[in-house]
PDB file of N, CA and C in Angstrom:
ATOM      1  N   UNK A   1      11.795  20.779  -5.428  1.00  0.00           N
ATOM      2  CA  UNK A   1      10.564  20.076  -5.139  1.00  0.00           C
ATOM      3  C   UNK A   1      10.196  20.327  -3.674  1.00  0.00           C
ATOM      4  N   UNK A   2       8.933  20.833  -3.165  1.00  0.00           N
ATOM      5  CA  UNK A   2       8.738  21.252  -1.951  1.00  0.00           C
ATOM      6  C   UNK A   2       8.342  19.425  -0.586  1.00  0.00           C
ATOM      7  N   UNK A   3       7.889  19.569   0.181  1.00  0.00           N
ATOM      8  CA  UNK A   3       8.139  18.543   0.966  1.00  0.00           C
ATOM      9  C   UNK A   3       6.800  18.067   0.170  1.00  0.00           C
ATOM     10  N   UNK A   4       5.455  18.624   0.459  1.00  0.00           N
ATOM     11  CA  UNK A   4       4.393  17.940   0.208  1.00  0.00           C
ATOM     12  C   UNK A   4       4.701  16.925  -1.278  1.00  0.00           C
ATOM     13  N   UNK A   5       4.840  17.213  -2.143  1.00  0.00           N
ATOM     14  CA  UNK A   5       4.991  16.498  -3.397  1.00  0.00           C
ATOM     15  C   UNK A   5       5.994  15.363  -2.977  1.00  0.00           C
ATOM     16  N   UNK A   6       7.618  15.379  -2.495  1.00  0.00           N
ATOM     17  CA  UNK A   6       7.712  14.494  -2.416  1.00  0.00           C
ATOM     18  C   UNK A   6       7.641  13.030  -1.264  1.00  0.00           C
ATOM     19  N   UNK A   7       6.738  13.828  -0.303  1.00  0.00           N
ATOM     20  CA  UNK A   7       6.085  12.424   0.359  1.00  0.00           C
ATOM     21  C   UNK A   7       4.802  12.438  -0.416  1.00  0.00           C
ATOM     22  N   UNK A   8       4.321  13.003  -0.985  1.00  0.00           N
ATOM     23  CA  UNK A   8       3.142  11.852  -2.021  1.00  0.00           C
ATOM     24  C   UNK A   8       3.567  11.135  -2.899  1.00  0.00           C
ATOM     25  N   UNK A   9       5.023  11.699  -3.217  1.00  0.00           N
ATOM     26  CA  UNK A   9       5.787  10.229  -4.454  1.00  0.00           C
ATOM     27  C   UNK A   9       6.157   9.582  -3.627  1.00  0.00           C
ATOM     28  N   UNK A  10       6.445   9.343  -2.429  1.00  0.00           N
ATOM     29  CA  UNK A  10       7.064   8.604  -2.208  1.00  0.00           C
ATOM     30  C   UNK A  10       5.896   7.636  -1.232  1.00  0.00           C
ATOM     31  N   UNK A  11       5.246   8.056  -0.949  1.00  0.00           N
ATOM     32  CA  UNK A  11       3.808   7.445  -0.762  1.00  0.00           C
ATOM     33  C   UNK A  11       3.097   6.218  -1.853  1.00  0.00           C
ATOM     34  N   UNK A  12       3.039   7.002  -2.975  1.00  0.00           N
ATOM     35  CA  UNK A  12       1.957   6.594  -3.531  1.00  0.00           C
ATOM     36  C   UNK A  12       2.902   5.405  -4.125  1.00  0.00           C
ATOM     37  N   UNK A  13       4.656   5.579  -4.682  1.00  0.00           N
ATOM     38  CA  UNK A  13       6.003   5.041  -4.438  1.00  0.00           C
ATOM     39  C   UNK A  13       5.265   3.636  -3.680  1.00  0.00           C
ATOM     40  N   UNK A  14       4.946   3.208  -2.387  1.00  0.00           N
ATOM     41  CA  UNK A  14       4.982   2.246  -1.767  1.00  0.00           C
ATOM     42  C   UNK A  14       3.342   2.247  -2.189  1.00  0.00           C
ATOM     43  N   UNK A  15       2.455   2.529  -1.925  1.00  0.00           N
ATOM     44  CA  UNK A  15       1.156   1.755  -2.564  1.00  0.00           C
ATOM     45  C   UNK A  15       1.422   0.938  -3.732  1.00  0.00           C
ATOM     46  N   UNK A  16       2.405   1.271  -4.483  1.00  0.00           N
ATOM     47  CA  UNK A  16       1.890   0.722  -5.653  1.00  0.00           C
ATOM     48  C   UNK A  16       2.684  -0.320  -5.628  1.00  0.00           C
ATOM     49  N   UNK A  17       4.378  -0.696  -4.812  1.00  0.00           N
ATOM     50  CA  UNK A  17       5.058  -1.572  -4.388  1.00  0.00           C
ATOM     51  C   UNK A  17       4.275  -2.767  -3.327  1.00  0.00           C
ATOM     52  N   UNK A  18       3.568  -2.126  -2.614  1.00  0.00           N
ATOM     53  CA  UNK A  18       2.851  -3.080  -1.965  1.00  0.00           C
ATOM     54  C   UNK A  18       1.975  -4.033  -2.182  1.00  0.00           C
ATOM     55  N   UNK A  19       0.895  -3.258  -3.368  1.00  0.00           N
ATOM     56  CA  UNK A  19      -0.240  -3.168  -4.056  1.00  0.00           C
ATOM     57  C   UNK A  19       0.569  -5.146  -4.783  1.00  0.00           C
ATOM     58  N   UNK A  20       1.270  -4.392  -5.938  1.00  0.00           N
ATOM     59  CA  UNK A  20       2.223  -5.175  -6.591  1.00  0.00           C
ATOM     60  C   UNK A  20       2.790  -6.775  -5.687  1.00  0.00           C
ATOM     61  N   UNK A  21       3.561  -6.426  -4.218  1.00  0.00           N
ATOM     62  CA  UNK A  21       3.713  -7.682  -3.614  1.00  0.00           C
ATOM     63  C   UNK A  21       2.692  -8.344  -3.009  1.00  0.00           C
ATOM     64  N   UNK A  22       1.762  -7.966  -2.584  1.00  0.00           N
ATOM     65  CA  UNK A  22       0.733  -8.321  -2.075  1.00  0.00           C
ATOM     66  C   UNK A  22      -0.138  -9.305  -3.445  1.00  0.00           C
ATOM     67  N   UNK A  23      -0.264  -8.726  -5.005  1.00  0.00           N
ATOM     68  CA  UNK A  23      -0.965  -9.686  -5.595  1.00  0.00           C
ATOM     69  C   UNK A  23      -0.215 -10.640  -5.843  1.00  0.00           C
ATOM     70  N   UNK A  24       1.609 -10.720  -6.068  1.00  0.00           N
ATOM     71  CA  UNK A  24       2.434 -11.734  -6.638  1.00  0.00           C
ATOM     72  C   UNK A  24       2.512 -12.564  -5.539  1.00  0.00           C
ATOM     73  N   UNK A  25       2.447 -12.388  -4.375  1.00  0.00           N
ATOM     74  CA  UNK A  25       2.322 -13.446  -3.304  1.00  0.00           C
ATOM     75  C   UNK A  25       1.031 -13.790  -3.109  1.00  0.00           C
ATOM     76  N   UNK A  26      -0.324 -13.455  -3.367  1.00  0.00           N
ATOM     77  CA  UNK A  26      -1.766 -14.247  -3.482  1.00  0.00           C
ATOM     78  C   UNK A  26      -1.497 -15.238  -4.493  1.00  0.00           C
ATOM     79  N   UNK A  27      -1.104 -14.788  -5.397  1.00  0.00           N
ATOM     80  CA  UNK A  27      -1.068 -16.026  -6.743  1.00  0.00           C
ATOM     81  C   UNK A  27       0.073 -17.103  -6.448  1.00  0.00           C
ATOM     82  N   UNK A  28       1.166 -16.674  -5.792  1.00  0.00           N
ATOM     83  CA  UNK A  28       2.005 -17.846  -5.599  1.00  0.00           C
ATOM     84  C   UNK A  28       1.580 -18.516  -4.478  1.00  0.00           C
ATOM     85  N   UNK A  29       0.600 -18.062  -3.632  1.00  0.00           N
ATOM     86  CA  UNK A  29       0.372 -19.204  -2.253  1.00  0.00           C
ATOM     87  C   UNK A  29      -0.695 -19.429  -2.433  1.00  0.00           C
ATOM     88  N   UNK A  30      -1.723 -18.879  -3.671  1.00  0.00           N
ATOM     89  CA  UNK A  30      -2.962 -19.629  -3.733  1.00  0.00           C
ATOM     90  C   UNK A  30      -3.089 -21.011  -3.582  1.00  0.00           C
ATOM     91  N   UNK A  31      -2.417 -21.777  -4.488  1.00  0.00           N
ATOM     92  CA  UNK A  31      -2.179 -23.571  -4.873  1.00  0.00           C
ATOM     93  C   UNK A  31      -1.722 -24.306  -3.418  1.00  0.00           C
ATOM     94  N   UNK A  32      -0.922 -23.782  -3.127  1.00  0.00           N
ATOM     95  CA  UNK A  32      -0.222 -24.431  -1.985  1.00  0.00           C
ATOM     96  C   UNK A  32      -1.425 -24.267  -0.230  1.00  0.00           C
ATOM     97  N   UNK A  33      -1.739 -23.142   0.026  1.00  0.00           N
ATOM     98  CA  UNK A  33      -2.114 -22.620   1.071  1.00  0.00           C
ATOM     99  C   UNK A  33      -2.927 -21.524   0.795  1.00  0.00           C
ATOM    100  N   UNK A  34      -4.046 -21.876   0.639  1.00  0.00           N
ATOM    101  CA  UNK A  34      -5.044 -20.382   0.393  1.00  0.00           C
ATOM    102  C   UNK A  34      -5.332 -20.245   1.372  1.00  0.00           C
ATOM    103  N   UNK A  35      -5.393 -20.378   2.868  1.00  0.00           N
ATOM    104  CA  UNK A  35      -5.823 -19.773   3.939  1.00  0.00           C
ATOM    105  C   UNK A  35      -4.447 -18.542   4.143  1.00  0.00           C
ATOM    106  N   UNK A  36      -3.450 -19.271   3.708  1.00  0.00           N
ATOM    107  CA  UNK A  36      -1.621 -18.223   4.048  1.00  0.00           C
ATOM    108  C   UNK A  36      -2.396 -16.761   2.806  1.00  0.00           C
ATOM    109  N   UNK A  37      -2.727 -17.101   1.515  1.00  0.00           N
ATOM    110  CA  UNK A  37      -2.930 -16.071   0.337  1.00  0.00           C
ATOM    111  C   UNK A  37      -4.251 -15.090   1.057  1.00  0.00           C
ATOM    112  N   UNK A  38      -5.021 -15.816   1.241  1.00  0.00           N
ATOM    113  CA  UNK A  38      -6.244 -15.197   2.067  1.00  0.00           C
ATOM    114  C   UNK A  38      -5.578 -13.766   2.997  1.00  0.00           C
ATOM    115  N   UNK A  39      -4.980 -14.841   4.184  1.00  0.00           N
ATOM    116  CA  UNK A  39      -4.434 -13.805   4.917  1.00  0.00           C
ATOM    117  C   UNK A  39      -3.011 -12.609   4.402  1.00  0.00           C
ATOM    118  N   UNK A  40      -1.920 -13.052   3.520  1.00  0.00           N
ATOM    119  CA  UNK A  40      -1.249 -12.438   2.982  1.00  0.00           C
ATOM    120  C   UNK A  40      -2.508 -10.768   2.321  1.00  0.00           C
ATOM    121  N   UNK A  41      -3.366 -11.364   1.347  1.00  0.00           N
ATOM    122  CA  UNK A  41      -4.010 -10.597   0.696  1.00  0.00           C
ATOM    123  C   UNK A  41      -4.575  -9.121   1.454  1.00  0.00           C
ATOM    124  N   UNK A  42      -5.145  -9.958   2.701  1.00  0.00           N
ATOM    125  CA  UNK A  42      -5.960  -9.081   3.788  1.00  0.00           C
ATOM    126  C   UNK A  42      -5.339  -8.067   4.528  1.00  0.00           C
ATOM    127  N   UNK A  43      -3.600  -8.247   4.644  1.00  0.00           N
ATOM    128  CA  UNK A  43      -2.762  -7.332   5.308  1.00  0.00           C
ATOM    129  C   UNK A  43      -2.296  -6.650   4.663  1.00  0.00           C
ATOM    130  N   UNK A  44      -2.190  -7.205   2.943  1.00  0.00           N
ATOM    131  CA  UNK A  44      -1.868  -6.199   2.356  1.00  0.00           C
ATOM    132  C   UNK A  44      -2.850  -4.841   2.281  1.00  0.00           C
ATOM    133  N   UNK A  45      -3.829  -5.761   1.280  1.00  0.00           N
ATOM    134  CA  UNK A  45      -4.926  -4.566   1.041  1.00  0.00           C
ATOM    135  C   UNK A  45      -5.079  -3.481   2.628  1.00  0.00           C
ATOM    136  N   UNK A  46      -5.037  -3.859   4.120  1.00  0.00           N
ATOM    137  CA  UNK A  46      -5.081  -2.640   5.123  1.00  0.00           C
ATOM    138  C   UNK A  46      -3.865  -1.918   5.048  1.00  0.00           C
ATOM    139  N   UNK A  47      -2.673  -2.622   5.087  1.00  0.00           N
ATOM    140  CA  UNK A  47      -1.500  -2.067   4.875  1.00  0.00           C
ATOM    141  C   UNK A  47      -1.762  -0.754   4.013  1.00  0.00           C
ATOM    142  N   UNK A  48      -2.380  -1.103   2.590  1.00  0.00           N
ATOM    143  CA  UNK A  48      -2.470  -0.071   1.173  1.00  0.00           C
ATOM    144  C   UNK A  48      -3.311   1.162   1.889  1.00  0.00           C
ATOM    145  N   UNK A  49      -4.720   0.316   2.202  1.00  0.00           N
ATOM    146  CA  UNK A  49      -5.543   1.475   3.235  1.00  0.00           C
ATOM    147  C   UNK A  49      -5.329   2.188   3.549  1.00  0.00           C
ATOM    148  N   UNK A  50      -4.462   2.187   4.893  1.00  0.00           N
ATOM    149  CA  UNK A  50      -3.641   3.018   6.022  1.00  0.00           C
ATOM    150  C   UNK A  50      -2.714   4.174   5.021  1.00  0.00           C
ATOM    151  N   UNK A  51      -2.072   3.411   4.478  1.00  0.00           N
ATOM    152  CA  UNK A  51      -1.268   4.495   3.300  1.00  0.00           C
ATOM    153  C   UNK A  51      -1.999   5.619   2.551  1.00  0.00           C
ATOM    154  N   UNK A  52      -2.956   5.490   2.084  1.00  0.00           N
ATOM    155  CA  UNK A  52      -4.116   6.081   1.400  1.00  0.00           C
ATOM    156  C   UNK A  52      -4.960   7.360   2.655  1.00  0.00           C
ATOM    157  N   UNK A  53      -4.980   6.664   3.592  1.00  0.00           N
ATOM    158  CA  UNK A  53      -5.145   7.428   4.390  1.00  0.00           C
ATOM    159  C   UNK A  53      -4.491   8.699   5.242  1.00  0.00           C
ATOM    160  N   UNK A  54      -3.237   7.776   5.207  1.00  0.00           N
ATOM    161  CA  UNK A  54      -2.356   8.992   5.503  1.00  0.00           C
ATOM    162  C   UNK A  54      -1.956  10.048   4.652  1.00  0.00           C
ATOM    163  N   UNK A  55      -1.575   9.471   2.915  1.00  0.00           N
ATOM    164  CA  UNK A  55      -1.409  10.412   2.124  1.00  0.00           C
ATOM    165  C   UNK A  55      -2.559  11.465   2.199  1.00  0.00           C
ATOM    166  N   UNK A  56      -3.983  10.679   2.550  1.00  0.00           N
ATOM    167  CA  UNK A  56      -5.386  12.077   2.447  1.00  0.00           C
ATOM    168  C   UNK A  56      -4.802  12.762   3.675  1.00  0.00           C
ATOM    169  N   UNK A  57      -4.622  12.158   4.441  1.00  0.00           N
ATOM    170  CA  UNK A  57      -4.423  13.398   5.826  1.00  0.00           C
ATOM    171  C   UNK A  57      -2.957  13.962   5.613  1.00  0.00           C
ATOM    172  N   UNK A  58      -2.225  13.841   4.834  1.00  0.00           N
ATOM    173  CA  UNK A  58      -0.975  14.763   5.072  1.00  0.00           C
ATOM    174  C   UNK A  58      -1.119  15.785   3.952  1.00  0.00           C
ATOM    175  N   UNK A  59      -2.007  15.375   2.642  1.00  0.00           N
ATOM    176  CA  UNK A  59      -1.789  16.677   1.643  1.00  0.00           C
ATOM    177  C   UNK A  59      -3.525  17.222   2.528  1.00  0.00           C
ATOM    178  N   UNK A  60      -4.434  17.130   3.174  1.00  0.00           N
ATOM    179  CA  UNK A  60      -5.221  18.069   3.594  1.00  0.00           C
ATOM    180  C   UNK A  60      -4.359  18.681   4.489  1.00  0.00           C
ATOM    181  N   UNK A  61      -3.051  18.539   5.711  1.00  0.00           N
ATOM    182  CA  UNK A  61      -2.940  18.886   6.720  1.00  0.00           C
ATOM    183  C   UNK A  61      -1.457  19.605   6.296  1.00  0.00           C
ATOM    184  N   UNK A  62      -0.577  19.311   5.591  1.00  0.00           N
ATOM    185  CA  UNK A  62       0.509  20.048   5.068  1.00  0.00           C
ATOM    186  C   UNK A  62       0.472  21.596   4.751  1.00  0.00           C
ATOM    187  N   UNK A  63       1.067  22.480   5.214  1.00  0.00           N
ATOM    188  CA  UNK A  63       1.395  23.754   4.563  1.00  0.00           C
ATOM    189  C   UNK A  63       2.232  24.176   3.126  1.00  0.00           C
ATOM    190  N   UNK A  64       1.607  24.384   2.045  1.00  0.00           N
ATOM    191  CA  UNK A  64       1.627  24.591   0.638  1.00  0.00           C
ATOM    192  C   UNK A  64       3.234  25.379   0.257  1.00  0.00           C
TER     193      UNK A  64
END
């Protein structure tokens, strides 16, 4: 397996881990503290962003 492929698994690997903790902790701190779920939600989703971003800039910028 060459490098590019496996930092996009292992990329896309944590989007979807993040993606995943980020909604199971909105729903468990909704009831209690929705300003905590609010903000939990908001760092996730940039967190995911940033990831997304980097995966675009490393398979445009990687050598094949």
């Amino acid at each position: 397996m060459n490098k590019r492929k496996r930092v996009t698994r292992v990329l896309i690997g944590l989007v979807i881990i993040t993606t995943l903790a980020t909604v199971i902790l909105y729903f468990t701190l909704r009831g209690e503290k929705p300003w905590l779920a609010f903000y939990v939600a908001c760092c996730g989703g940039v967190l995911v962003f940033n990831i997304l971003a980097s995966l675009f800039l490393i398979n445009k910028n990687v050598k094949r």
